[in-house]
Protein backbone atom coordinates (compact mmCIF):
# COMPACT_ATOMS: atom_id res chain seq x y z
CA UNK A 1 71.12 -124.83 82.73
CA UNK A 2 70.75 -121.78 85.12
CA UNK A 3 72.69 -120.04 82.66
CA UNK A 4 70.17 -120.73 79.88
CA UNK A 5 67.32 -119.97 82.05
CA UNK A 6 69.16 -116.85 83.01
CA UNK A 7 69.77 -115.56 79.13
CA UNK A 8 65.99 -116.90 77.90
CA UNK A 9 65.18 -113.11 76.98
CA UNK A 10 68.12 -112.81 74.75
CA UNK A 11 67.95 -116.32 73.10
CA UNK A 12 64.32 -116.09 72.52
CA UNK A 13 64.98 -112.85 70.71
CA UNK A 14 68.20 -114.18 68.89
CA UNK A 15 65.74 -117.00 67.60
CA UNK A 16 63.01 -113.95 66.40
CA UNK A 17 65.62 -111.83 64.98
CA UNK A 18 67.19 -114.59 62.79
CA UNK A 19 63.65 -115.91 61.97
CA UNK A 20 63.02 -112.08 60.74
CA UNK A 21 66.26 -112.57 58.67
CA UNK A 22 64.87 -115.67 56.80
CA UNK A 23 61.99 -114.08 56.02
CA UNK A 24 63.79 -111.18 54.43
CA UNK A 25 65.56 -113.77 52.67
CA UNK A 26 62.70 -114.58 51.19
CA UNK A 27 60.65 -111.78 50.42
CA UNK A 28 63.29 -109.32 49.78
CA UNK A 29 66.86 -111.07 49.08
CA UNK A 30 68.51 -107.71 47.77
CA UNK A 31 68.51 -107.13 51.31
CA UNK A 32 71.46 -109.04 51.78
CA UNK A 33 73.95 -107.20 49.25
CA UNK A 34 77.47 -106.22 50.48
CA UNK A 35 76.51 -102.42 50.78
CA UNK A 36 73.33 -102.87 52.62
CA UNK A 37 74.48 -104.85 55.12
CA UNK A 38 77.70 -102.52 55.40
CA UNK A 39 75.40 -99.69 55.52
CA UNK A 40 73.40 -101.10 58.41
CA UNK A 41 76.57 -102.07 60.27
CA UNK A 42 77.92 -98.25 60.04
CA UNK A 43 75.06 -96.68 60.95
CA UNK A 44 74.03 -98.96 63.84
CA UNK A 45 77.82 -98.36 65.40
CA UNK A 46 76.76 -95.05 67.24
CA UNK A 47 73.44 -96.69 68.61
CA UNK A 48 74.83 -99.73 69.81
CA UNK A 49 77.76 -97.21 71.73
CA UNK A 50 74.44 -95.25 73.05
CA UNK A 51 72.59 -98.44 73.89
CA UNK A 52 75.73 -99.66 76.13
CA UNK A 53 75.16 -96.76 78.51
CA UNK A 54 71.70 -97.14 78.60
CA UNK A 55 71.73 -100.74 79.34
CA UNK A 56 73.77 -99.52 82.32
CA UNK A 57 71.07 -96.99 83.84
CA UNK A 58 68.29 -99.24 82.89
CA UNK A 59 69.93 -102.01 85.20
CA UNK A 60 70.61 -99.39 88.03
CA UNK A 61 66.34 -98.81 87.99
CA UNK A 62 66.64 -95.27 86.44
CA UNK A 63 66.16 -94.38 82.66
CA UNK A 64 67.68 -91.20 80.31
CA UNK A 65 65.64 -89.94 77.58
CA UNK A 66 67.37 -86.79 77.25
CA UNK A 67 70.27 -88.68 75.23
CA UNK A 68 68.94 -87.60 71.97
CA UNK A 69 69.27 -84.06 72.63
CA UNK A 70 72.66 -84.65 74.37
CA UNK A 71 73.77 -86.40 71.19
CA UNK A 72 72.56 -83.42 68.78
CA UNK A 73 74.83 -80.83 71.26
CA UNK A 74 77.60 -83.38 71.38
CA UNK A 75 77.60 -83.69 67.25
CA UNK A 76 77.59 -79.79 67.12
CA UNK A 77 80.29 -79.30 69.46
CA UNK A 78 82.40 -81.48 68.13
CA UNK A 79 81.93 -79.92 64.37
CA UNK A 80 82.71 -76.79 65.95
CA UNK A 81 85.96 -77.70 67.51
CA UNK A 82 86.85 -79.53 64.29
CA UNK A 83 85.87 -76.12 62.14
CA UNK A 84 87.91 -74.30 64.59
CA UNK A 85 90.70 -75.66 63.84
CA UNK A 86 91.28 -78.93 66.44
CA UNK A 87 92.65 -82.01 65.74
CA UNK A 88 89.83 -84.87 65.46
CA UNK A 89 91.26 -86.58 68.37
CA UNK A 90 90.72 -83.54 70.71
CA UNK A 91 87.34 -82.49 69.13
CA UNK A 92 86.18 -85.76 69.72
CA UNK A 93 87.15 -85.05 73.57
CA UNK A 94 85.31 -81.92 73.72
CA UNK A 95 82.36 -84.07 72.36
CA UNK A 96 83.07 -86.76 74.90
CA UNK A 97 83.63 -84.02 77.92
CA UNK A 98 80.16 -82.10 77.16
CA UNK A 99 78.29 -85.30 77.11
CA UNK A 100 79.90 -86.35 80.14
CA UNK A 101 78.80 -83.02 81.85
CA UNK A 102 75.48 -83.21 80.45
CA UNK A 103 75.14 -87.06 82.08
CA UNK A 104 76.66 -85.02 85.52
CA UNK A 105 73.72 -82.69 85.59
CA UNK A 106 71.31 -85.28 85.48
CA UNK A 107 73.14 -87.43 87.81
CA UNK A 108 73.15 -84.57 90.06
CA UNK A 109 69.69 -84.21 90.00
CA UNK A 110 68.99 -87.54 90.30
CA UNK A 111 71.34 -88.93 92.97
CA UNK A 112 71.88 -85.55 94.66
CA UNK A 113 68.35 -84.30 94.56
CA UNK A 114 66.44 -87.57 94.36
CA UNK A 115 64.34 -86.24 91.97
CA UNK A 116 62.90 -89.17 89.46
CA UNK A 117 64.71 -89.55 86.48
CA UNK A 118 61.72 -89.78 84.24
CA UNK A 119 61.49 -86.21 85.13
CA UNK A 120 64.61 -85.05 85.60
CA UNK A 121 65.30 -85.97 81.87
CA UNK A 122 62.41 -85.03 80.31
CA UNK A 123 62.82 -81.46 81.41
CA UNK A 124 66.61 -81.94 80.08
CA UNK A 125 65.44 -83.23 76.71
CA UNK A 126 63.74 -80.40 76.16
CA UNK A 127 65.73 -77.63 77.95
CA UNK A 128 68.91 -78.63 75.35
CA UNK A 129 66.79 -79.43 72.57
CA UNK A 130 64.75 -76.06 72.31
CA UNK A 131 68.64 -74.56 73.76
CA UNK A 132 70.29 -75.66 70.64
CA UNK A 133 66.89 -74.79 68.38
CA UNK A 134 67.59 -71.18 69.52
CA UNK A 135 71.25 -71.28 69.21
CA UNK A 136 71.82 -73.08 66.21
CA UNK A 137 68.37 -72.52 64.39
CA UNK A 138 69.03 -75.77 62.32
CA UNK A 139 72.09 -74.35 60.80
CA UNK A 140 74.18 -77.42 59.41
CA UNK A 141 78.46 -77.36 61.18
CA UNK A 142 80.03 -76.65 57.60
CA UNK A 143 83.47 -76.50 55.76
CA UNK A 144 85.11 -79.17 58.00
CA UNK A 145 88.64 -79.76 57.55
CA UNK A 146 89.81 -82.95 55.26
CA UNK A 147 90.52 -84.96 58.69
CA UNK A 148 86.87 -84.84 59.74
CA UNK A 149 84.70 -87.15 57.72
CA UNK A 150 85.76 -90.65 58.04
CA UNK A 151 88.36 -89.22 60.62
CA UNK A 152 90.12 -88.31 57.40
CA UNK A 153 91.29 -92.34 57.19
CA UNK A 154 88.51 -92.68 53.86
CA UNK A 155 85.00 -94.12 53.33
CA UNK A 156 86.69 -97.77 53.97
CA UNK A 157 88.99 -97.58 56.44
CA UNK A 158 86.89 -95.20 58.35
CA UNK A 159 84.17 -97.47 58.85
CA UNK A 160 85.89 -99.81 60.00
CA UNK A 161 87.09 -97.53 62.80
CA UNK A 162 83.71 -96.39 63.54
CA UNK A 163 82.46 -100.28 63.75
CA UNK A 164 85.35 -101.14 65.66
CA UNK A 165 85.49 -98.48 68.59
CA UNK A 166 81.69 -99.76 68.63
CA UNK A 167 82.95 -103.07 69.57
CA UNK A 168 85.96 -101.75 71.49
CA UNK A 169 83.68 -100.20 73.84
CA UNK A 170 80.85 -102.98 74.01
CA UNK A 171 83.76 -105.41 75.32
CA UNK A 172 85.65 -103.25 77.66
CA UNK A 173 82.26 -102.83 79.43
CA UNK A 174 80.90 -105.87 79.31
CA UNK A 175 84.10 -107.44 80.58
CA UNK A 176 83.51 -104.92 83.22
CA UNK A 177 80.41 -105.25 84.37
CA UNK A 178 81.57 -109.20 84.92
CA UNK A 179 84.80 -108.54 86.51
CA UNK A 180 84.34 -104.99 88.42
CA UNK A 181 83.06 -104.26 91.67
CA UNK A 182 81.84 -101.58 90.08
CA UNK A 183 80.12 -103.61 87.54
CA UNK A 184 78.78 -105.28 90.08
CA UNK A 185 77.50 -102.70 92.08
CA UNK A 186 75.64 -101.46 89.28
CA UNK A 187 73.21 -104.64 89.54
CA UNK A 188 73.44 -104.07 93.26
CA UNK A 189 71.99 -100.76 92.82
CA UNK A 190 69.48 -101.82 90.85
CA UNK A 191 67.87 -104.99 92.34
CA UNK A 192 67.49 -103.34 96.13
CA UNK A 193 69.40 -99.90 96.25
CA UNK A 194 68.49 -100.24 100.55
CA UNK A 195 70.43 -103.89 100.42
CA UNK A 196 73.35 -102.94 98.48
CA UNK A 197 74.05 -99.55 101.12
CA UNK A 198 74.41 -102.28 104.00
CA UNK A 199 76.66 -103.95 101.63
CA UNK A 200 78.43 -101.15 101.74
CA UNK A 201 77.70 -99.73 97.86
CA UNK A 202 76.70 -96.09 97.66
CA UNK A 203 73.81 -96.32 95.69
CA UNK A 204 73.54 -92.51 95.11
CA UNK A 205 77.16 -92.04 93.82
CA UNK A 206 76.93 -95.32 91.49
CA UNK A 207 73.77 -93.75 90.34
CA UNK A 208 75.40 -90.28 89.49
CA UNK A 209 78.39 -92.12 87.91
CA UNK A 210 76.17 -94.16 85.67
CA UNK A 211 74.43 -91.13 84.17
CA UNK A 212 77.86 -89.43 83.55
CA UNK A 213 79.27 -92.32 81.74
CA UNK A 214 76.19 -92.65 79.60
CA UNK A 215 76.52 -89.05 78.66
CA UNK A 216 80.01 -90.03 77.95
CA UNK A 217 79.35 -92.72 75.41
CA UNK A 218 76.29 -90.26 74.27
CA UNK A 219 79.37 -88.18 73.42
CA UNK A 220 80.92 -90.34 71.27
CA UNK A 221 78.17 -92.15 69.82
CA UNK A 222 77.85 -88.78 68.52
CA UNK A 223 81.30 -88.43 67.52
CA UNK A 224 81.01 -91.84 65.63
CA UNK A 225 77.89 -90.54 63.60
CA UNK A 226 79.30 -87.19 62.61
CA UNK A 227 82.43 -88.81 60.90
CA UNK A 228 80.40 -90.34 58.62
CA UNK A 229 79.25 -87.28 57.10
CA UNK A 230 80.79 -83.66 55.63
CA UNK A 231 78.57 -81.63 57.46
CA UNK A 232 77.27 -82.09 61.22
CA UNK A 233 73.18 -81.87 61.34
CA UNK A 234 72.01 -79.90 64.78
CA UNK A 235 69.05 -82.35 64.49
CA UNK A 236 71.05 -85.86 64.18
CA UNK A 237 69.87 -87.28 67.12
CA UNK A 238 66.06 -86.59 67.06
CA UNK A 239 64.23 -89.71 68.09
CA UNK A 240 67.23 -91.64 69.03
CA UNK A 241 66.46 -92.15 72.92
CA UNK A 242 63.50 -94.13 71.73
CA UNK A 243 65.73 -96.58 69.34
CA UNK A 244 68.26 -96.81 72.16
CA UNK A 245 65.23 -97.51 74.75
CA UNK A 246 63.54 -99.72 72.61
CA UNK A 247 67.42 -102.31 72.02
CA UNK A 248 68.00 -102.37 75.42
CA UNK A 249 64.41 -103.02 77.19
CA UNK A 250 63.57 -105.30 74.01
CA UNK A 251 66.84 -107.13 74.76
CA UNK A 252 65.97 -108.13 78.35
CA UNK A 253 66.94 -105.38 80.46
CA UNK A 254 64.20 -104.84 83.30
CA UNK A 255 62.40 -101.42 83.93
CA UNK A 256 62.25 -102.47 87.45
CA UNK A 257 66.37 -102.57 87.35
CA UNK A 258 68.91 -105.04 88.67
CA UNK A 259 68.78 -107.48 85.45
CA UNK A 260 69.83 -106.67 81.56
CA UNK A 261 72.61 -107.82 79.51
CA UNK A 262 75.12 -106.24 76.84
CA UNK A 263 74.67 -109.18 74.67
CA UNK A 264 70.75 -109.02 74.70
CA UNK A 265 71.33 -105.01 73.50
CA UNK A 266 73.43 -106.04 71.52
CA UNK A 267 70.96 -107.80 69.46
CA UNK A 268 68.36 -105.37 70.27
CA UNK A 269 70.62 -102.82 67.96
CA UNK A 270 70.36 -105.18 65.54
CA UNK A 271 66.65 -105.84 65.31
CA UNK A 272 65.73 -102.32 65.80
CA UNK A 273 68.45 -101.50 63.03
CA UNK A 274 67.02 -104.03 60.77
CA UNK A 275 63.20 -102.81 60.76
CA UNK A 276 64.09 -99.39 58.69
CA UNK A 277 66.17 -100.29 55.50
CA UNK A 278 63.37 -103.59 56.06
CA UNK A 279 60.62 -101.41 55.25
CA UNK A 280 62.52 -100.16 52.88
CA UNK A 281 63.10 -102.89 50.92
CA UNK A 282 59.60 -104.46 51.74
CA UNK A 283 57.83 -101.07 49.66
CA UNK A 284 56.30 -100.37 53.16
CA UNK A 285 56.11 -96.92 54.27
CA UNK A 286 58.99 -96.34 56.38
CA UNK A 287 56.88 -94.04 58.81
CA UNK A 288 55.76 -97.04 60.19
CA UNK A 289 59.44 -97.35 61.81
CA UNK A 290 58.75 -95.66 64.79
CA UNK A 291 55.46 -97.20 65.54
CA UNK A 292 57.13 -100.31 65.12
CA UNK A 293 59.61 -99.48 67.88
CA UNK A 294 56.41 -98.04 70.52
CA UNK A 295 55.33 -101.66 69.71
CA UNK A 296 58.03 -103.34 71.13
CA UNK A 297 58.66 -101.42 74.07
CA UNK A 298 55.41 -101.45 74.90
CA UNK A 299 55.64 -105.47 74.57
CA UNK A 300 58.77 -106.11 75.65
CA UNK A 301 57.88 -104.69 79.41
CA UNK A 302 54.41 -106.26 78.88
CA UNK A 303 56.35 -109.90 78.69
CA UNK A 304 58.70 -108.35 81.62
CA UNK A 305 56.11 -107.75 83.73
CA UNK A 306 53.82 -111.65 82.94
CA UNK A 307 57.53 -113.12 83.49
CA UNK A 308 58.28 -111.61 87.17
CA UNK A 309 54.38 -112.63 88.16
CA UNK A 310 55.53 -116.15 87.26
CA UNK A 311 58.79 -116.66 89.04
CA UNK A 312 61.82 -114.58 90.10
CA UNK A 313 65.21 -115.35 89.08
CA UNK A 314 68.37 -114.80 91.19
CA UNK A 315 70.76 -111.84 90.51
CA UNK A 316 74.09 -112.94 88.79
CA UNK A 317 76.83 -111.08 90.27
């Protein structure tokens, strides 16, 4: 029962998100062919990777919205290597390593500096973004080699890959967070940063750690996108720390920290996923998209904040 009370975020929004499903199945049943489905499942792959590490910093009270200019520098890179003549493997590395030292800076700045993360990542959104703007000036990463798109596996094989290192990583750190002391002290962190020192934690280095490793899976979220394309867009990942934001906080995590679950991002990728080729498929403009997601954020901590007035639940650890 505890349990249940514990996961009433994610259950209530499993119940909305199949209740949205039936009522696509009604009013727009092409919905549910084979290709867009598989479509949906491909291209949500990358954000669900991206919404893992977020779900992480969210919990440990701090936020990133500089991810979707760490993505667009992570596709380029990547597509660079790759053009240059490395093997996918290792360009995907050098995608994984810059977004790792991306997520280090802001670490460092947060947890070294104590400066607020809000800020700190603000300023870093738009430091890389206008950065690659002047670098790149929107110039597409061309004539990539034959082992590039698809990781050179083909259309079918390759999404399975990029579906299943989507999952790969969703279960190695979910088991994690359950099993780890360092899952563990990532909830610490979060729910009283003062309580889980005495505990002996180190809030400050769990803090910096958290922003490198989502900067890692920022990396290869970015890695995962690029494959499924001949070309690498500089602007691929414009908008996406909204989506991302928008799955995880709809899914349960707290703004205030200490409380979120993989499972309830999980199913935030897929509602947030959903809403586009919806629209779509509904004749509605798909502008709307993005409003859509402002919406839910903005309600989702709305319900987060009328649910702690009413009672507060003990941390699971």
């Amino acid at each position: 029962m505890n349990h249940l009370k514990w996961y009433r975020r994610e259950l209530t929004l499993a119940i909305a998100y199949v209740l949205f499903l039936l009522f696509l199945a009604v009013t727009a049943p092409r919905f549910f062919g084979s290709e867009p489905i598989r479509a949906l499942v491909v291209r949500s792959a990358p954000v669900l990777v991206a919404a893992v590490g977020m779900t992480l910093v969210i919990v440990c009270r701090e936020i990133d919205i500089s991810i979707g200019s760490q993505f667009c520098i992570c596709g380029v890179v990547t597509g660079l290597l790759s053009q240059s003549g490395a093997p996918i493997a290792l360009a995907g590395l050098g995608g994984i390593a810059t977004g790792a030292g991306l997520g280090a800076i802001n670490g460092w700045l947060v947890a070294g500096l104590g400066m607020p993360s809000i800020v700190v990542t603000l300023a870093t959104l738009v430091i890389l973004r206008e950065s690659l703007r002047f670098l790149r000036e929107g110039e597409f990463v061309r004539n990539l080699p034959p082992d590039f798109q698809w990781f050179g596996a083909g259309q079918s094989t390759g999404q399975w890959l990029v579906v299943g290192i989507a999952l790969l990583v969703f279960l190695v750190v979910g088991w994690s967070l359950r099993n780890l002391a360092a899952g563990r002290a990532v909830y610490a962190t979060g729910s009283d940063a003062e309580a889980a020192r005495l505990a002996g934690i180190q809030p400050r280095k769990v803090t910096f750690w958290v922003f490198v490793l989502m900067g890692a899976l920022t990396g290869l979220a970015a890695l995962l996108n690029a494959v499924r394309f001949s070309d690498v867009d500089p602007n691929a990942g414009t908008g996406l720390e909204l989506q991302v934001i928008a799955a995880v906080v709809v899914g349960g995590a707290a703004v205030s920290g200490g409380r979120g679950t993989l499972i309830g991002s999980l199913i935030g990728v897929a509602l947030l996923g959903t809403i586009g080729p919806a629209l779509v498929f509904l004749h509605a403009e798909p502008q709307w998209e993005k409003a859509i997601q402002g919406l839910i954020i903005l309600t989702a901590v709305a319900a987060d904040s009328l649910y702690k007035r009413k009672e507060i639940l003990p941390q699971p650890l």
